[in-house]
C-alpha atoms as a PDB file:
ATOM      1  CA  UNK A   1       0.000   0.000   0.000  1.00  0.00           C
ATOM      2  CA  UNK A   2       1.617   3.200  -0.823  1.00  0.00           C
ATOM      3  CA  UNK A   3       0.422   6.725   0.783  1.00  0.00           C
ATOM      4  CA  UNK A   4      -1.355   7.995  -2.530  1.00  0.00           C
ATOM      5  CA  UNK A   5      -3.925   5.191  -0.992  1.00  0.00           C
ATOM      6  CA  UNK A   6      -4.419   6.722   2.076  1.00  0.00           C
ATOM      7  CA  UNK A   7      -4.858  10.113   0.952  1.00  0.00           C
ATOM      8  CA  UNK A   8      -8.520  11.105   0.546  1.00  0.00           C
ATOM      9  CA  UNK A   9     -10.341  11.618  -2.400  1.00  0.00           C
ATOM     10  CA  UNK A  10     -10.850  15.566  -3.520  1.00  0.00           C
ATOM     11  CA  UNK A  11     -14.084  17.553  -2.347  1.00  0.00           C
ATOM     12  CA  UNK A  12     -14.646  17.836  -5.989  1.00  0.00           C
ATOM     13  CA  UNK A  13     -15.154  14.457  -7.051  1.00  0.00           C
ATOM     14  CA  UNK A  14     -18.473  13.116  -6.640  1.00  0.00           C
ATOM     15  CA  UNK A  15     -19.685   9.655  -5.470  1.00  0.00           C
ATOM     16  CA  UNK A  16     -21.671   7.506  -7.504  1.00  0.00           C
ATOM     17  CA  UNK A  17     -25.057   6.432  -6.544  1.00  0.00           C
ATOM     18  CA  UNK A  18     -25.626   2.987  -5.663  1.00  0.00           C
ATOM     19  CA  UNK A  19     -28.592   1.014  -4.609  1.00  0.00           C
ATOM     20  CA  UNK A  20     -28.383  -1.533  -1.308  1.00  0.00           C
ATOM     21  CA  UNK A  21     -27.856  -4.545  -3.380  1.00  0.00           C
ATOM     22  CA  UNK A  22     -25.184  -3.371  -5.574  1.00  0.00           C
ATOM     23  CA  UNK A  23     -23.497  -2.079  -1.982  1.00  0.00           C
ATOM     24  CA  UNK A  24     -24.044  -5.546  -0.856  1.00  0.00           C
ATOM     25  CA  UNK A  25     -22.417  -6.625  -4.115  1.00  0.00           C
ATOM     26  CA  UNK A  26     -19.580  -4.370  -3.617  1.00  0.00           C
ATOM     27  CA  UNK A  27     -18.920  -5.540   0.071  1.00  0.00           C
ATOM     28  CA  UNK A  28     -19.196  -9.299  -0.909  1.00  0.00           C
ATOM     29  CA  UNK A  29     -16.460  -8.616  -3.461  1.00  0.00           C
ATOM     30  CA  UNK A  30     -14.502  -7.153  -0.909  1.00  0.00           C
ATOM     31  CA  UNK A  31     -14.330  -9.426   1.461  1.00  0.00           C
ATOM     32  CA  UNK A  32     -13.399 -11.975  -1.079  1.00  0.00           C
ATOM     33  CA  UNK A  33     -10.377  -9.710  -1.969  1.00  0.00           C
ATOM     34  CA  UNK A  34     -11.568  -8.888  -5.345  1.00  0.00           C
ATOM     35  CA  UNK A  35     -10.835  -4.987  -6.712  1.00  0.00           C
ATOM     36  CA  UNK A  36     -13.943  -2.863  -6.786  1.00  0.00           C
ATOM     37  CA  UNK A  37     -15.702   0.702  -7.574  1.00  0.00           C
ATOM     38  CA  UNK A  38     -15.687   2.976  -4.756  1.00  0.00           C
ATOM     39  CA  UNK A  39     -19.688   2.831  -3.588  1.00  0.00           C
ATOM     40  CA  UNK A  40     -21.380   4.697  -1.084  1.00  0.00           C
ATOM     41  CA  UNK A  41     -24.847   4.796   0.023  1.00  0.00           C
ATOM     42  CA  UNK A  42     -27.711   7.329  -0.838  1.00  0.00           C
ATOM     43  CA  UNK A  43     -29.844   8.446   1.415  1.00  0.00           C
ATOM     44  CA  UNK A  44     -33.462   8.076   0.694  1.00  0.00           C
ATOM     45  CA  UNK A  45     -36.007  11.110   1.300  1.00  0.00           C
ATOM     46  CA  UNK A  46     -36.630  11.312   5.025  1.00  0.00           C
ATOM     47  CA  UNK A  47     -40.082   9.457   5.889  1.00  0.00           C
ATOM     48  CA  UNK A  48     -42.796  12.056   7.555  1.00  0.00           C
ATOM     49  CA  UNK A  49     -42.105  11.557  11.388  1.00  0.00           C
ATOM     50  CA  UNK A  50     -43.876   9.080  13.467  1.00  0.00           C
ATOM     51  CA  UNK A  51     -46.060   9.658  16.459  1.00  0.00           C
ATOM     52  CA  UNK A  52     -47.003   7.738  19.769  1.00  0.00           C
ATOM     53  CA  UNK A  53     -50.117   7.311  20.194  1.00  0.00           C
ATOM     54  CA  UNK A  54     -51.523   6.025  22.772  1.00  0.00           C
ATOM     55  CA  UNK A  55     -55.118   3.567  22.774  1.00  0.00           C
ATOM     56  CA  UNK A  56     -57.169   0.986  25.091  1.00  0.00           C
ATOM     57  CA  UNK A  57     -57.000  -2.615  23.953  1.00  0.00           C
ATOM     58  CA  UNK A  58     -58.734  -6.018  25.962  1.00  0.00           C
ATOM     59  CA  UNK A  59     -56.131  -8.429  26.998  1.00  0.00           C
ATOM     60  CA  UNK A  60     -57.334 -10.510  24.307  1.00  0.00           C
ATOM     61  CA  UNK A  61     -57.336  -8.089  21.243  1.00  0.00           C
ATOM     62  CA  UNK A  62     -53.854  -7.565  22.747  1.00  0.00           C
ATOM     63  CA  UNK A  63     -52.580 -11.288  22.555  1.00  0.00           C
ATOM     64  CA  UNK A  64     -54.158 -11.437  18.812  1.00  0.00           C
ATOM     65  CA  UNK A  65     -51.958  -8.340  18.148  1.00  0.00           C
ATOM     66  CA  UNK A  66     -49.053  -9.994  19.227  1.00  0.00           C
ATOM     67  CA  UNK A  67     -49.961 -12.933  17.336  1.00  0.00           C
ATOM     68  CA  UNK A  68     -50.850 -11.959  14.325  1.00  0.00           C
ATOM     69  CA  UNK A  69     -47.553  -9.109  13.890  1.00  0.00           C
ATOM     70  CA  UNK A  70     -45.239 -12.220  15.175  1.00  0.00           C
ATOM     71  CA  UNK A  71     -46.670 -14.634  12.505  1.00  0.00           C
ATOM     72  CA  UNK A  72     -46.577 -12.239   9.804  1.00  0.00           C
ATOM     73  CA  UNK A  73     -43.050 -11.052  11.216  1.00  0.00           C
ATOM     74  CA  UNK A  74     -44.043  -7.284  11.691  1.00  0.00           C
ATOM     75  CA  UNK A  75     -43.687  -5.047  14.411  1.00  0.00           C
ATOM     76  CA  UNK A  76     -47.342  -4.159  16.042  1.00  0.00           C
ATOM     77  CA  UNK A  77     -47.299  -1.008  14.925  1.00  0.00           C
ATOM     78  CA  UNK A  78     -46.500  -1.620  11.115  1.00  0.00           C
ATOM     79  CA  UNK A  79     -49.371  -4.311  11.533  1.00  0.00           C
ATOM     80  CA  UNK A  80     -51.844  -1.348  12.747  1.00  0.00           C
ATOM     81  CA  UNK A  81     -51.041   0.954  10.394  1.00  0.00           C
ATOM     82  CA  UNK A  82     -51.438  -1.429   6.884  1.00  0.00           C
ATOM     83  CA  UNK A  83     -55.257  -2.171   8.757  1.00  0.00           C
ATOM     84  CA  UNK A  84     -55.834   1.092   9.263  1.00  0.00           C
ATOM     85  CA  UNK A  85     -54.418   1.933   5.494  1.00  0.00           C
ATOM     86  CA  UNK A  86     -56.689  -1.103   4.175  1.00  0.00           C
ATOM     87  CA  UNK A  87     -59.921   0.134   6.158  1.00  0.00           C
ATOM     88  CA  UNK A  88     -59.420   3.515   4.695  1.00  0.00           C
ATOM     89  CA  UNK A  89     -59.629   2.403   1.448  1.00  0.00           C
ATOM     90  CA  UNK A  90     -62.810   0.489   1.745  1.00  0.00           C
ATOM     91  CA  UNK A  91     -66.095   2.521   1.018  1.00  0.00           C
ATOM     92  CA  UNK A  92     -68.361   3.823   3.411  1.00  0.00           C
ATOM     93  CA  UNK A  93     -70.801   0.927   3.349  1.00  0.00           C
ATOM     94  CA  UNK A  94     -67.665  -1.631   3.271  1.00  0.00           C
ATOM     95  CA  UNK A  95     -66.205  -0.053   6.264  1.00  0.00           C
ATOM     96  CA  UNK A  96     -70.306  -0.230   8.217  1.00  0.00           C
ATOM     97  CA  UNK A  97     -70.687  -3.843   7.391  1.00  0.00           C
ATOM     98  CA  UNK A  98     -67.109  -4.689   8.463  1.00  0.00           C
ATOM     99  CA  UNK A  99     -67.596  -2.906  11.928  1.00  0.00           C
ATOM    100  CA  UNK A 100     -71.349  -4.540  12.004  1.00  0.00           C
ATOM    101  CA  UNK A 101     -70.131  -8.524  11.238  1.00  0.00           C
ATOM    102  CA  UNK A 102     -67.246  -7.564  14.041  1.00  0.00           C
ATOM    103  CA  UNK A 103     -68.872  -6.265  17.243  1.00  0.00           C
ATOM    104  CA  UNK A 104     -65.582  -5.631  19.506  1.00  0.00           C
ATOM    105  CA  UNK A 105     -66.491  -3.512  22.552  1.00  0.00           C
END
């Protein structure tokens, strides 16, 4: 290794773009000793910021919850929120007879 390696690249050259799996790529050709691109990561546009909220559930609802997000291998949370996104798409009278066939207190 000579010390032009070490030195660091100018502030005007620009990284390329690369998606996770060609980073993956990259790093699997690294660690088999192979030569490769310089890669770096690019950030994706921040998500809109998530809030606690806070609700009542029966011990039961609460164990199906559980259930349900650890069989499907989501967190509880990301389980809520796709029901709540599929409800909201149903129409009106979808969303009444889905509440009426599933009288929860």
């Amino acid at each position: 290794m000579a010390l032009a390696d070490l030195m660091r690249p100018s502030a005007n050259a620009k990284p390329r773009a690369s998606s996770v799996d060609s980073f993956i790529d990259g790093a699997t050709l690294y660690a088999a000793g192979q030569q490769l691109p310089q890669l770096t990561l690019v950030r994706c546009k921040p998500q809109k910021p998530m809030v606690r909220a806070g609700f009542t559930l029966t011990a039961e609802i609460r164990r199906q919850l559980i259930a349900q997000a650890q069989q499907q291998q989501l967190s509880r949370s990301k389980l809520i929120r796709t029901l709540i996104h599929h409800f909201g798409g149903l129409s009106p009278a979808q969303q009444r007879r889905l509440i009426q066939q599933h009288p929860i207190r």
